[in-house]
Protein backbone atom coordinates (compact mmCIF):
# COMPACT_ATOMS: atom_id res chain seq x y z
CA UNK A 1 81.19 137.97 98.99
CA UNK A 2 84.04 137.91 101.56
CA UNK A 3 86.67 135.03 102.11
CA UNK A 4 85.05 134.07 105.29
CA UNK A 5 81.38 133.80 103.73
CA UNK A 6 83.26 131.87 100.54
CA UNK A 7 84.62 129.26 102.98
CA UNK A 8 81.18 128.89 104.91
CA UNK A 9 79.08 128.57 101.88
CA UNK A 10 81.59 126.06 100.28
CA UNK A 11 81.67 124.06 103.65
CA UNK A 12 78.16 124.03 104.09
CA UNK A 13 77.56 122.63 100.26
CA UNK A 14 80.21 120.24 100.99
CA UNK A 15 78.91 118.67 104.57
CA UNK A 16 75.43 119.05 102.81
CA UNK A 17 76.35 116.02 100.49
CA UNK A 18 78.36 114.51 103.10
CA UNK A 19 75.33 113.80 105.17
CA UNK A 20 73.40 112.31 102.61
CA UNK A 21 75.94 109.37 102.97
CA UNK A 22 73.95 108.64 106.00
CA UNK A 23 77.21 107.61 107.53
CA UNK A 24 77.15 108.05 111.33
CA UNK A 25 81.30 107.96 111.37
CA UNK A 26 81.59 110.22 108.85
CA UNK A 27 79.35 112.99 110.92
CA UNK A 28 81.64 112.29 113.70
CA UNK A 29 84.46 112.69 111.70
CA UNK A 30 83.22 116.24 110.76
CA UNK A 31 81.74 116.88 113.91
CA UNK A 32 85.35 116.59 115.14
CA UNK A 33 87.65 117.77 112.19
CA UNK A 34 85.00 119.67 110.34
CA UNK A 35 86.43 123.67 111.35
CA UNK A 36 89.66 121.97 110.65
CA UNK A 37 88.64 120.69 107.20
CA UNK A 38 86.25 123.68 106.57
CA UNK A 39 89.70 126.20 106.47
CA UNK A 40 92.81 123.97 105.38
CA UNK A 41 94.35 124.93 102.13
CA UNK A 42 94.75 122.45 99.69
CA UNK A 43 98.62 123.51 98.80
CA UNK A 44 101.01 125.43 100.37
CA UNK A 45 102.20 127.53 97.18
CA UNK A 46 100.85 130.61 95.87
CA UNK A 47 100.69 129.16 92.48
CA UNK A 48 99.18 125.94 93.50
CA UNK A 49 95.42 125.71 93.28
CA UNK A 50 93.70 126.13 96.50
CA UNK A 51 96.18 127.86 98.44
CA UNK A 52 94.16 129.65 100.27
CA UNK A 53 92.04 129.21 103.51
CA UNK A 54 89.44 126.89 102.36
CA UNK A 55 91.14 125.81 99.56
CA UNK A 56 90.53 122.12 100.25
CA UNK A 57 87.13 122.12 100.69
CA UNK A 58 86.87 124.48 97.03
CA UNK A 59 88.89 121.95 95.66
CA UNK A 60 87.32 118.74 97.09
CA UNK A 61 83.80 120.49 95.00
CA UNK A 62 85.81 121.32 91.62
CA UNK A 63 87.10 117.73 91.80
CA UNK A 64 83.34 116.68 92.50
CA UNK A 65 82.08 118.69 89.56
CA UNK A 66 84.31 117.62 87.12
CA UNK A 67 84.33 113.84 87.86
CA UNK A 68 80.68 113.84 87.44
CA UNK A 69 80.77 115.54 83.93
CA UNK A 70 83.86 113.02 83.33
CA UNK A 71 81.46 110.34 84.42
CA UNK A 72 78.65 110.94 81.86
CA UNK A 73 80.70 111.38 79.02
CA UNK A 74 81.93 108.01 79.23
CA UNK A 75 80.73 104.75 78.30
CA UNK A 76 81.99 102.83 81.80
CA UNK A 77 79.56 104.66 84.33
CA UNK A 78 81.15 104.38 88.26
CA UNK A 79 78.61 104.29 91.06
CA UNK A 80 77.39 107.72 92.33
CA UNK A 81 78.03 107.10 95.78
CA UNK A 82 81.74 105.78 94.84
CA UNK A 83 81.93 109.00 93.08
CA UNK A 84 81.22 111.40 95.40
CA UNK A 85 82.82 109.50 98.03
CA UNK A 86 86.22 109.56 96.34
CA UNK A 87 85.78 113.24 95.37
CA UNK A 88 85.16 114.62 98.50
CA UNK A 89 87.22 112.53 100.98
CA UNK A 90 90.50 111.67 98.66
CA UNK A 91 92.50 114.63 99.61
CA UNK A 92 91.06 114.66 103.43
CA UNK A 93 94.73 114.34 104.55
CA UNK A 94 95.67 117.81 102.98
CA UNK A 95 94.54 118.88 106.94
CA UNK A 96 97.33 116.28 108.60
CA UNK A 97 96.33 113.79 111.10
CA UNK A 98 93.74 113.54 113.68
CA UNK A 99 95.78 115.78 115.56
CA UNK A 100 98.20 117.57 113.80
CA UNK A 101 98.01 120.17 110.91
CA UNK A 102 99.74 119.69 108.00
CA UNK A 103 99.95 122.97 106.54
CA UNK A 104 100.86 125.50 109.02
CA UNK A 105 100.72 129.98 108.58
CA UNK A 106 104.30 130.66 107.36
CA UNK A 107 105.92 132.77 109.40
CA UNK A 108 109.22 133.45 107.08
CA UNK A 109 108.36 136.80 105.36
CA UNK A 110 111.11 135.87 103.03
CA UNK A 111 109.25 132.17 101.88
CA UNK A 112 106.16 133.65 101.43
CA UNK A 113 107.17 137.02 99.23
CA UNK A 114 110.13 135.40 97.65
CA UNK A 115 109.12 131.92 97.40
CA UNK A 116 105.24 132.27 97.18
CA UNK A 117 105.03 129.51 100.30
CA UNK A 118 101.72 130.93 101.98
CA UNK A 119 101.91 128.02 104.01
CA UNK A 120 104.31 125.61 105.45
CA UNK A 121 104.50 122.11 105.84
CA UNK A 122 104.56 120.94 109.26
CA UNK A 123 108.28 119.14 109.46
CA UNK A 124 106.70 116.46 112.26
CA UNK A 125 104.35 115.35 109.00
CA UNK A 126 107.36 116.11 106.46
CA UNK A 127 107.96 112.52 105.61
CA UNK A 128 105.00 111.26 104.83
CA UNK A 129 101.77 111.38 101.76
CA UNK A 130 98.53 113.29 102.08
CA UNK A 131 97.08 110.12 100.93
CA UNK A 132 98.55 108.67 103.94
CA UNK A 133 96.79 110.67 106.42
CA UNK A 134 93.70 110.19 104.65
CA UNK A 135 93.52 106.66 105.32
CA UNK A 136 94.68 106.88 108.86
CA UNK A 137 91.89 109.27 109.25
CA UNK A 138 89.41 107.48 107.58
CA UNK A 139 90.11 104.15 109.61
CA UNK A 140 90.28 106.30 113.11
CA UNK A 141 86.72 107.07 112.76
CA UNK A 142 85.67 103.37 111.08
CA UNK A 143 84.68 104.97 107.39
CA UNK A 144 84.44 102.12 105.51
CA UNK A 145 85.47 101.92 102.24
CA UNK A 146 85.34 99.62 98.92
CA UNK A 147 87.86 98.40 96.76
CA UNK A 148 87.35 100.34 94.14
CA UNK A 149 87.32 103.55 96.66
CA UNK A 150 90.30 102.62 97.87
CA UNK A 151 92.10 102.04 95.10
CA UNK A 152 90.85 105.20 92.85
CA UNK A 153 92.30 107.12 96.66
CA UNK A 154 95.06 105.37 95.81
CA UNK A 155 95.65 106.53 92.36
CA UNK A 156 96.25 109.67 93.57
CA UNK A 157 99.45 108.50 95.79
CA UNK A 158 101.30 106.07 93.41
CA UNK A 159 99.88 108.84 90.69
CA UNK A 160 98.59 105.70 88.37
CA UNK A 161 95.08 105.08 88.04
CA UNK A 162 94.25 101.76 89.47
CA UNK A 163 90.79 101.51 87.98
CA UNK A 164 88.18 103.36 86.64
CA UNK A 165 86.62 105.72 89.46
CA UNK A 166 90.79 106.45 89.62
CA UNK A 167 91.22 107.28 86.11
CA UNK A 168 88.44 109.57 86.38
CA UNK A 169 89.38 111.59 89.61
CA UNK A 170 93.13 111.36 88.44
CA UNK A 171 92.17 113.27 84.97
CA UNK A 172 89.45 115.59 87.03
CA UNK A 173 92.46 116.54 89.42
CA UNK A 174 94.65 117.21 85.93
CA UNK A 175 92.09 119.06 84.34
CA UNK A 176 91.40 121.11 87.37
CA UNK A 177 95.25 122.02 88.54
């Protein structure tokens, strides 16, 4: 199977589950972003997972995957919906903002044979948290979230779990990277 039909397939599985949110500002959200999404590396190192067209989305699925095996094996079962929620959407900001990618091509021959950077981060977006941009995204379209999505999301940021849907996609994310 070729890159491009790995990234379709995973996208398609992906927005498959998304839609069975029933959330009309989440489809808008893709509508928009989705190509965006759909292509977006997850890290810009070679030795990072996920860096890689499509490496979000890949990731966003191994993250699903494991939280749900993570999920049955303990006693303290989180909602389903919470669950894949927070699995799919908590590194959404790995693509930037609304209107601005985060990780660009590099273009330095040197970074990316010498330093392994396949990708560069976009200096206007330097400053700030993936985490971040995921919440700015999420509120520009209106996806609501709960507390306990929230917080898990932001787990990920302050990198202490806040509750437990975050302890369970903080050790997912450990297990998986």
């Amino acid at each position: 199977m070729s890159d491009f039909e790995k990234i379709k397939e995973n996208y398609q599985t992906y927005i498959d589950i998304i839609e069975r949110f029933e959330d009309s500002n989440l489809s808008a959200l893709f509508e928009q972003l989705g190509e965006r999404v759909a292509v977006a590396p997850a890290n810009a190192q070679k030795d990072e997972y996920g860096c890689k067209n499509g490496g979000l989305v890949e990731l966003s699925l191994e993250v699903l995957s494991m939280m749900r095996k993570l999920n049955a094996a303990t006693g303290k079962q989180c909602e389903l919906k919470s669950l894949f929620k927070v699995a799919l959407l908590h590194d959404l900001g790995r693509i930037g903002t609304v209107s601005n990618e985060l990780f660009l091509q590099q273009d330095s021959d040197w970074h990316y044979e010498k330093l392994g950077m396949h990708f560069k981060k976009n200096q206007e977006l330097y400053e700030y948290a993936p985490t971040q941009f995921t919440f700015q995204i999420l509120s520009n379209f209106g996806v609501k979230l709960t507390e306990e999505e929230y917080s898990a999301i932001q787990s990920v940021q302050i990198s202490k779990p806040l509750n437990h849907l975050g302890r369970i996609l903080m050790a997912a994310r450990t297990m998986i990277v």
